[in-house]
Protein backbone atom coordinates (compact mmCIF):
# COMPACT_ATOMS: atom_id res chain seq x y z
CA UNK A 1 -21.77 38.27 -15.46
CA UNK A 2 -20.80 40.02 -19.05
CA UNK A 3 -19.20 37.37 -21.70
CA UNK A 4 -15.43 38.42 -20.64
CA UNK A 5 -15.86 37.29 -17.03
CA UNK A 6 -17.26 34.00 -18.09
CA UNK A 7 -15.06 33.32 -20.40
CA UNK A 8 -12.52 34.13 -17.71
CA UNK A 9 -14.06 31.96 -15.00
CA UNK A 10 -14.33 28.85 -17.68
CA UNK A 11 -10.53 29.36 -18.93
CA UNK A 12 -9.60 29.05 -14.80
CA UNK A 13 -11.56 26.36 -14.30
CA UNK A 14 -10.56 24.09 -17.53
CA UNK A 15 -6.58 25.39 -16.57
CA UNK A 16 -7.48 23.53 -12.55
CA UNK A 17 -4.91 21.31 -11.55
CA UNK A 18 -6.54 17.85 -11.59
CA UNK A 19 -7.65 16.20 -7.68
CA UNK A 20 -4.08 14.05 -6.59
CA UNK A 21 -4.10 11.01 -6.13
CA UNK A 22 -1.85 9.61 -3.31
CA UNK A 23 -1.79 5.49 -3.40
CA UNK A 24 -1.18 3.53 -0.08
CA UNK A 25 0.33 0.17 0.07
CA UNK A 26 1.32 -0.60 3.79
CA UNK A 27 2.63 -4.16 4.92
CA UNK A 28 5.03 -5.93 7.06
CA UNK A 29 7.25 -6.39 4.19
CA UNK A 30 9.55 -8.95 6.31
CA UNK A 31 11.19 -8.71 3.70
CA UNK A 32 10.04 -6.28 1.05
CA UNK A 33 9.99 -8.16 -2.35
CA UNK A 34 9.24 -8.11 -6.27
CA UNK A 35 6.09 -9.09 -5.46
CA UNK A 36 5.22 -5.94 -3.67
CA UNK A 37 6.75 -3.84 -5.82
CA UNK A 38 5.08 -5.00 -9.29
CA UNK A 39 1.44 -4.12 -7.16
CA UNK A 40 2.67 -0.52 -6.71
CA UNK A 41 3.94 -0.21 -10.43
CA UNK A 42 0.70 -1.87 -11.12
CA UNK A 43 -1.41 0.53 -8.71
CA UNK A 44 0.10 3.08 -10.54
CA UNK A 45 -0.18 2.85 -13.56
CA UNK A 46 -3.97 1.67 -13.18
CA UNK A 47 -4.95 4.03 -11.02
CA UNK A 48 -3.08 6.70 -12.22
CA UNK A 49 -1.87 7.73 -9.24
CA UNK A 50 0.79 10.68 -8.95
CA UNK A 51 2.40 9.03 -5.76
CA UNK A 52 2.35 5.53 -4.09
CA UNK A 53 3.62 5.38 -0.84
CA UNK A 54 5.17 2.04 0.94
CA UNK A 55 4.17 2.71 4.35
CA UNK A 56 5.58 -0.39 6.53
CA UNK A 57 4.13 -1.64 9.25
CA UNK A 58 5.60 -0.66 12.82
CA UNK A 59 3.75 -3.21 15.31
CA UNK A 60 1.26 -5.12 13.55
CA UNK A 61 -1.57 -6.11 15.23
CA UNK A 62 -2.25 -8.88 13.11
CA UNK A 63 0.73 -10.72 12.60
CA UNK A 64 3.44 -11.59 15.24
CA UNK A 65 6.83 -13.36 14.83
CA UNK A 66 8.60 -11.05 12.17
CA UNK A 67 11.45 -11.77 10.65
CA UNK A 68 13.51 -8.96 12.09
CA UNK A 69 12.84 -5.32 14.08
CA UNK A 70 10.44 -2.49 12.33
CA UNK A 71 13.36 -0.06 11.70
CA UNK A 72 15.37 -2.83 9.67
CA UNK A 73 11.99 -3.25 7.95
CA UNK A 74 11.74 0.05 6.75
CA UNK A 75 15.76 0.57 6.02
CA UNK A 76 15.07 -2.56 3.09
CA UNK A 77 12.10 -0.51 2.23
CA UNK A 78 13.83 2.31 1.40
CA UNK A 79 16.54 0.60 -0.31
CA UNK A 80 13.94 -1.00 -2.56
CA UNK A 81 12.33 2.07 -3.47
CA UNK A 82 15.81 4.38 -4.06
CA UNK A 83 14.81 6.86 -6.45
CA UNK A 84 11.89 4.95 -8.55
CA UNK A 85 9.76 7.98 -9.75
CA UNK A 86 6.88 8.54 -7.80
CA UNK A 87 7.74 6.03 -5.09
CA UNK A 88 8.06 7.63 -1.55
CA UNK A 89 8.58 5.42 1.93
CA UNK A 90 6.44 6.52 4.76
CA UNK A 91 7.86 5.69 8.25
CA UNK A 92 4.68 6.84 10.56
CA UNK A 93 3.90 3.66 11.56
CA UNK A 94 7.42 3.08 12.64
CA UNK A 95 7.79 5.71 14.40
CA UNK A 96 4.06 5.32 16.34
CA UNK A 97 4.45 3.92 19.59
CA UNK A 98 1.52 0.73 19.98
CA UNK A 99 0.00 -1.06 17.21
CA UNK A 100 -0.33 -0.02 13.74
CA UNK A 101 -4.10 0.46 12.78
CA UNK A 102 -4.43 1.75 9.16
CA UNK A 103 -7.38 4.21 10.08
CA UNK A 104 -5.44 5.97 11.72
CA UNK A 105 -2.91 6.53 9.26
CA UNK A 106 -5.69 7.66 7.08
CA UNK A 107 -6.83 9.50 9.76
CA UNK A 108 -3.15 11.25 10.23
CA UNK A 109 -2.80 11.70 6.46
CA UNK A 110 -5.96 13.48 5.78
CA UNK A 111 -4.96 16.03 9.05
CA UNK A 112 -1.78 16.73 7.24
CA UNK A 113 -2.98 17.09 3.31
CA UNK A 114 -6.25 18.85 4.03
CA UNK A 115 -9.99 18.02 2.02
CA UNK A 116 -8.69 17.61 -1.63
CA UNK A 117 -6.46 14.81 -2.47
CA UNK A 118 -7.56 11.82 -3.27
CA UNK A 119 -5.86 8.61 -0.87
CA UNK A 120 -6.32 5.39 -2.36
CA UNK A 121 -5.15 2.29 -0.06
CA UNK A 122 -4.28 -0.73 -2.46
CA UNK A 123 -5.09 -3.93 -1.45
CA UNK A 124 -4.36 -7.39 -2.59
CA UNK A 125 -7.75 -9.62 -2.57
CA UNK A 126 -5.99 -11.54 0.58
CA UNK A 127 -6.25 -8.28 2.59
CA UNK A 128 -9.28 -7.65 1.56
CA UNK A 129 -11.05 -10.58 2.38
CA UNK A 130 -10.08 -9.94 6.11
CA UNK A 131 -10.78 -6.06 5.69
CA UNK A 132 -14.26 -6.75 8.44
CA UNK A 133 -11.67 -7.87 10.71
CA UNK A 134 -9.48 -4.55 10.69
CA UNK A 135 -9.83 -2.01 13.12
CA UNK A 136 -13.20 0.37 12.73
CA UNK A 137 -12.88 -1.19 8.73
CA UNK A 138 -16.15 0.85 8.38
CA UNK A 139 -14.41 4.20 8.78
CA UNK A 140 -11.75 3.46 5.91
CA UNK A 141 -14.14 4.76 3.39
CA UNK A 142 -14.77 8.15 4.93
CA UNK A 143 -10.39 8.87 4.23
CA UNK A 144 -9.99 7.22 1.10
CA UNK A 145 -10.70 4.92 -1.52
CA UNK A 146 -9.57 1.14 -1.52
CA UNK A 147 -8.33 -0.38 -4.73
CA UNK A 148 -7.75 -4.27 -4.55
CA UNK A 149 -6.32 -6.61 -7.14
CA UNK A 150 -6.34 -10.59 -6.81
CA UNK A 151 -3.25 -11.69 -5.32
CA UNK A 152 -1.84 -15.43 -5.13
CA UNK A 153 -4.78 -17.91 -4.72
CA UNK A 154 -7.02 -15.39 -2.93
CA UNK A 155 -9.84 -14.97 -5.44
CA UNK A 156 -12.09 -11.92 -5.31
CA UNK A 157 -15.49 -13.40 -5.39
CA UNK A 158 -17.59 -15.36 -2.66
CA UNK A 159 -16.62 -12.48 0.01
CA UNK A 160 -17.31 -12.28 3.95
CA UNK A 161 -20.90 -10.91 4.34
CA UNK A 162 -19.46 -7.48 5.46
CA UNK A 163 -17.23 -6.76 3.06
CA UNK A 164 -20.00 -7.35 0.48
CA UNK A 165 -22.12 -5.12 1.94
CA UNK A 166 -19.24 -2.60 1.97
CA UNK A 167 -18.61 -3.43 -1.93
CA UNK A 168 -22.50 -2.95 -2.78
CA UNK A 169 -22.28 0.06 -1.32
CA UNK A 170 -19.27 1.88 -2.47
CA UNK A 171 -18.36 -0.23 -5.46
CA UNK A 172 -17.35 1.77 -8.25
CA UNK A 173 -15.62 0.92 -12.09
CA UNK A 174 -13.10 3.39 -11.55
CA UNK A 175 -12.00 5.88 -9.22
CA UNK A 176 -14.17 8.86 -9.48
CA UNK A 177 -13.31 12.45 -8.87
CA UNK A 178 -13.57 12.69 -5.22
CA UNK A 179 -10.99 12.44 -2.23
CA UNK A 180 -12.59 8.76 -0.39
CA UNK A 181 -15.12 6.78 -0.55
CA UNK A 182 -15.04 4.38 -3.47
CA UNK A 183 -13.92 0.78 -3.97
CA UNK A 184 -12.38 -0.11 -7.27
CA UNK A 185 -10.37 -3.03 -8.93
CA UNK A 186 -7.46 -2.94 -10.52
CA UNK A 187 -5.49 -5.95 -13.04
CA UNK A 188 -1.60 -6.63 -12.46
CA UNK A 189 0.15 -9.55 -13.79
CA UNK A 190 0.95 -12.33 -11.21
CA UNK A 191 3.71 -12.62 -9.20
CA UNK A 192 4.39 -16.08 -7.88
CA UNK A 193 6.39 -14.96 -4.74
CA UNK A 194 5.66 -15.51 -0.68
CA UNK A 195 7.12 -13.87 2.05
CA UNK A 196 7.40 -16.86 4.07
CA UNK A 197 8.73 -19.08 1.54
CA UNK A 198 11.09 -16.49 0.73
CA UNK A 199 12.20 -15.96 4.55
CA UNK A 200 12.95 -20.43 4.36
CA UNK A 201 14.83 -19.91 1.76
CA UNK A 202 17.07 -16.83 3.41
CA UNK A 203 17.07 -19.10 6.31
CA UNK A 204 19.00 -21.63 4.57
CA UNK A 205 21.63 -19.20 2.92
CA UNK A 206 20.19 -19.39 -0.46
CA UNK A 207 20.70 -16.03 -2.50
CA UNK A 208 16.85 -15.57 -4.42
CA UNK A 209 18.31 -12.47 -6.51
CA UNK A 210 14.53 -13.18 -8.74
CA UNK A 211 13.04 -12.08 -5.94
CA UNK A 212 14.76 -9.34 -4.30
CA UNK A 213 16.27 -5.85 -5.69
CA UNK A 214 19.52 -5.98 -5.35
CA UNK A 215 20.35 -3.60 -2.23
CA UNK A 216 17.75 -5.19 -0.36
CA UNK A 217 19.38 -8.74 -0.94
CA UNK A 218 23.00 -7.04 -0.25
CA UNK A 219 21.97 -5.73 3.07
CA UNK A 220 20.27 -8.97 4.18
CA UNK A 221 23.58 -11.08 3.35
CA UNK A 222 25.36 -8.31 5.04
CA UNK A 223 23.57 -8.54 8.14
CA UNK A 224 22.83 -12.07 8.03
CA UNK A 225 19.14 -11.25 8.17
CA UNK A 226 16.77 -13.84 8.60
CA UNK A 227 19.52 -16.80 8.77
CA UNK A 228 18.77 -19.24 12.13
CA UNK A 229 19.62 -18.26 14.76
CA UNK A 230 20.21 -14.78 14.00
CA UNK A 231 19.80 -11.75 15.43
CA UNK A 232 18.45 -8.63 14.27
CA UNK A 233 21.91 -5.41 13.91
């Protein structure tokens, strides 16, 4: 190769557009709160991610009683995310018929974006303390990273056996340059808000405006969501 092709290849190569990074953050969100959305401002900005998606739950196999039905779910998700800049709302999960397993979100995701970007499913240090008991947890890591932060009371040390053994393996101090496979941490400020206390207190009629964006807590007291005794519109 003369000097003018190399110096042609290396000018291509430094001009690359750098690996994207898609974040992850799925959930019941029953309802969706400031809570969840100071972890994705926090994934963000941390991770440096060029998208996070809020990617509610549709049937979870984990948790049953919710507040109200999937598709109400998601409508207060996407009122809480409006236009925030490089928010997005993915409804798959919704829309799947059965339960919703993450992998195969993942699964779908990396089918529809191809090799290259880089998926990164945030965690707080609650779900990840219970990632062995997720569904084939062991295959996360082949469709993207997981970044976890501490969240409430659940510390991040003193973890179950297997998800040790997944952190000694794949453990990393940032996310490197690669679509999957790493686990990182990430630092966010704490947010002193719970789902279920927050659900009591819209149960009782009280307006928590602290806690809620402000179309989310306008279409609740519109609907009378999650008063007793209520029904889902």
């Amino acid at each position: 190769m003369n000097p003018e092709s190399r110096r042609h290849v290396t000018g291509n190569r430094a001009r690359a557009a750098p690996r994207r990074r898609i974040g992850l953050l799925g959930g019941t969100f029953d309802p969706i709160h400031a809570g969840h959305l100071a972890l994705g401002h926090a994934a963000r900005e941390a991770l440096r991610l060029d998208e996070l998606r809020f990617v509610p739950t549709g049937q979870s196999w984990q948790k049953t009683g919710s507040g109200v039905d999937a598709a109400v779910r998601l409508e207060l998700v996407r009122l809480a995310v409006g236009a925030t800049p490089g928010f997005a709302v993915d409804d798959r999960e919704v829309r799947r018929a059965g339960p919703s397993y993450t992998i195969d979100t993942l699964i779908e995701l990396r089918a529809e974006l191809g090799p290259e970007p880089a998926l990164v499913l945030v965690l707080g240090s609650d779900q990840l303390r219970n990632l062995a008991t997720w569904h084939r947890y062991r295959e996360l890591l082949q469709y993207a990273h997981i970044a976890a932060t501490r969240r409430g009371a659940h510390p991040l040390n003193d973890l179950e056996p297997r998800v040790e053994a997944l952190l000694a393996g794949h453990g990393r101090e940032a996310l490197p340059d690669a679509p999957s496979g790493a686990i990182v941490w990430f630092t966010m400020a704490p947010v002193p808000v719970s789902a279920t206390a927050l659900r009591a207190r819209l149960a009782r009629g009280e307006r928590p405006a602290e806690l809620l964006p402000a179309a989310v807590l306008d279409y609740i007291e519109r609907h009378r969501l999650y008063r007793a005794g209520a029904a889902s519109p």
